[in-house]
Every structure is written in C-alpha cells, then in structure tokens.
C-alpha atoms as a PDB file:
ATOM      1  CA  UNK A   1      -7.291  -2.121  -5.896  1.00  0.00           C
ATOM      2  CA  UNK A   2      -9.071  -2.476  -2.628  1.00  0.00           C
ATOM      3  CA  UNK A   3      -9.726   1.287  -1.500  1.00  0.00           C
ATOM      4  CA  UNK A   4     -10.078   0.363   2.341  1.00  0.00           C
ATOM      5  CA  UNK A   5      -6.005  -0.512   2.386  1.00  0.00           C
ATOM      6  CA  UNK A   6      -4.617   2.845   3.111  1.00  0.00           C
ATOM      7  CA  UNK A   7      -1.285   4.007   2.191  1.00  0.00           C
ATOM      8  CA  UNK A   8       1.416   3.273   5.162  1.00  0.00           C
ATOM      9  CA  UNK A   9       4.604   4.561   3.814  1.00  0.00           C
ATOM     10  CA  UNK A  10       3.935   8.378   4.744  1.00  0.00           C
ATOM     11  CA  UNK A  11       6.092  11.201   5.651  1.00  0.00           C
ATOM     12  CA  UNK A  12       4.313  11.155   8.510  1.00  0.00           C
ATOM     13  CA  UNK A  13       6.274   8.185  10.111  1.00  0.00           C
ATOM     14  CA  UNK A  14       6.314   4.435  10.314  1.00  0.00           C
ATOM     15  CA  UNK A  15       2.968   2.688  10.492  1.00  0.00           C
ATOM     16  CA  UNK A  16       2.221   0.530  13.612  1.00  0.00           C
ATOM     17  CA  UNK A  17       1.730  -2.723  13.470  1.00  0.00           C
ATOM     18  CA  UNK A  18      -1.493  -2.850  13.919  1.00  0.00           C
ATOM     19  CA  UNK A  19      -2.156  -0.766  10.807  1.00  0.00           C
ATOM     20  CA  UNK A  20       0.028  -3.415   8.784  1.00  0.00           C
ATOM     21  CA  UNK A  21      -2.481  -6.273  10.100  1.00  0.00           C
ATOM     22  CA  UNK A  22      -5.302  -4.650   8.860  1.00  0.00           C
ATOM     23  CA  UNK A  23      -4.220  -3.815   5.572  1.00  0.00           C
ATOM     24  CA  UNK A  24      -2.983  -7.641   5.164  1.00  0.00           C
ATOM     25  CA  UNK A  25      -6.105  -8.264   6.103  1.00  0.00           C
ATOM     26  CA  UNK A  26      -7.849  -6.213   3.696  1.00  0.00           C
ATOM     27  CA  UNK A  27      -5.861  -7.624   0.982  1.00  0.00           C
ATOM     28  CA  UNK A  28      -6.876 -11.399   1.765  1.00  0.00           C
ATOM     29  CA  UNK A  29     -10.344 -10.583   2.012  1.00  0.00           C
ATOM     30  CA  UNK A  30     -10.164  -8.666  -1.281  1.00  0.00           C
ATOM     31  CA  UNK A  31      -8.160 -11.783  -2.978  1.00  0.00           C
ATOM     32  CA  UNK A  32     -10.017 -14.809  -1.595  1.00  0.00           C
ATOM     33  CA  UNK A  33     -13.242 -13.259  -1.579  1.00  0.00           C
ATOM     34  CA  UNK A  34     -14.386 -14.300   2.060  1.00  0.00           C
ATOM     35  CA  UNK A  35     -15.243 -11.701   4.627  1.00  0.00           C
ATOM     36  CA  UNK A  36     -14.720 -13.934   7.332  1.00  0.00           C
ATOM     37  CA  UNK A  37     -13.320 -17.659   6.775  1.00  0.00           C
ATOM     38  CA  UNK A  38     -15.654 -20.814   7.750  1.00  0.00           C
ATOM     39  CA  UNK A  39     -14.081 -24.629   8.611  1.00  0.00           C
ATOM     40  CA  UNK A  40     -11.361 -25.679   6.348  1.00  0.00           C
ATOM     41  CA  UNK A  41     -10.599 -21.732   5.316  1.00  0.00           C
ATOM     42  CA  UNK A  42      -9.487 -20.358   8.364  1.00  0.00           C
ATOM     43  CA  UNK A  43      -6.292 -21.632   8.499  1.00  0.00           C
ATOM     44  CA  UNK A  44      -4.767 -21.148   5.010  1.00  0.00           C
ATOM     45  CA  UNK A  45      -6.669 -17.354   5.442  1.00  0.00           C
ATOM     46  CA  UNK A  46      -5.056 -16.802   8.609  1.00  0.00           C
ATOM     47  CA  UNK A  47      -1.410 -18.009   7.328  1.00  0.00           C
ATOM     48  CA  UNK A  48      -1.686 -15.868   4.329  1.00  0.00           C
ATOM     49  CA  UNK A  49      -2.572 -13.171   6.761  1.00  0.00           C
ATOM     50  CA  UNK A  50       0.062 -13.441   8.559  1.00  0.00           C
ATOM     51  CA  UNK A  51       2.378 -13.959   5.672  1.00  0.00           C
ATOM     52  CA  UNK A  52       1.612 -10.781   3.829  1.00  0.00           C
ATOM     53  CA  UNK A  53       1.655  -8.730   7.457  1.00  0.00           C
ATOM     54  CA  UNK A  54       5.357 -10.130   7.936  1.00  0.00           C
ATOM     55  CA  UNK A  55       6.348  -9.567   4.193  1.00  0.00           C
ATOM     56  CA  UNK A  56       4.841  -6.024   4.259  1.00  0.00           C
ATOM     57  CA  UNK A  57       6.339  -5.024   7.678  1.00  0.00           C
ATOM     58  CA  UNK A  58       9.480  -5.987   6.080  1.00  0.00           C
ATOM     59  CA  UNK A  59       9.335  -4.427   2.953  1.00  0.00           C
ATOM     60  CA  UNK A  60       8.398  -0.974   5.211  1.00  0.00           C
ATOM     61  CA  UNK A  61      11.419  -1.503   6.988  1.00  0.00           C
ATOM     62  CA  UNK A  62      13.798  -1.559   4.271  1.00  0.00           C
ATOM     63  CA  UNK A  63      12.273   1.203   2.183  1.00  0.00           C
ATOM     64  CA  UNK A  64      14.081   4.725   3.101  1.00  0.00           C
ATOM     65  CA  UNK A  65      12.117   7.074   4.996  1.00  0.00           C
ATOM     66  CA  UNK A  66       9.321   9.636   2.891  1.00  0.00           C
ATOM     67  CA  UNK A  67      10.593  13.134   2.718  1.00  0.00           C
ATOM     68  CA  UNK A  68       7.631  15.913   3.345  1.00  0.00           C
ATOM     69  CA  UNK A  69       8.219  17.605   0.059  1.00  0.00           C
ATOM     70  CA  UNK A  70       8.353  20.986   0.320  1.00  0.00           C
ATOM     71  CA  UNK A  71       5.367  23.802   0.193  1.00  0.00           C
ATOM     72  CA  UNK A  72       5.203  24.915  -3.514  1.00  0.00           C
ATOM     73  CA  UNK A  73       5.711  28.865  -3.797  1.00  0.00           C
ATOM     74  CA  UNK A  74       3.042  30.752  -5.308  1.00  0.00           C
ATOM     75  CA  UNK A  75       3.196  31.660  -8.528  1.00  0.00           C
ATOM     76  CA  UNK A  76       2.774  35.406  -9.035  1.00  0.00           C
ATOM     77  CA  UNK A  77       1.830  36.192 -12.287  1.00  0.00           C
ATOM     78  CA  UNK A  78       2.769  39.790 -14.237  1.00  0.00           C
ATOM     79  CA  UNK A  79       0.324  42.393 -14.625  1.00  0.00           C
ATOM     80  CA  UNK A  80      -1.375  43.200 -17.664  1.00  0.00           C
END
C-alpha cells in the first residue's frame, strides 16, 4: 500500500474534499506508475482521478461516523 494516502475515516470528522483528491491521486500515481501524465495519458489519468475521488467521497458518506473509543483505565496491579 502506498504510505503517502492517509487514513480519512477518523473520529476526528469528515475529510474535506480536498484531502479525498489527493489521496485519489496518490492511488493513480501508485497504480499507473506515472508521477505526472505526458500526451495521450492525461486524460484516462485524470478520469480515473476523478473516478476514484467521486467513488471514495461516496463510500465516506455512507460509512457511519468513527466513535473516539474510550481512554483505557490503568491497570493497577496487586502488591507483592
């Protein structure tokens, strides 16, 4: 997996769109292999771009909200 695409279903709260774009664009860089598209490439790059942006943005929205999970208590342990 590509480690520059971060995680963007946190508890901390929806991702922007913005954040969704980049980690599309991550992923087509990391499947095509181009960094940046030449001639005949940058259209079927930029459509798959844009397809994976919209797919993901969806998928986001119909995912439930993250829960913060709780602060684990610390475990006291008896005396010897």
């Amino acid at each position: 997996m590509c480690r520059s695409i971060k995680i963007l279903r946190t508890p901390a709260g929806p991702s922007s769109d913005r954040e969704i774009q980049e980690a599309a664009l991550q992923f087509v860089r990391k499947v095509s292999g181009m960094r940046e598209p030449k001639g005949a490439n940058v259209g079927p790059f930029d459509e798959a771009v844009a397809e994976i942006t919209a797919s993901s943005a969806r998928l986001l929205a119909a995912l439930p909200a993250r829960r913060t999970m709780p602060k684990p208590r610390p475990r006291v342990f008896p005396a010897r």
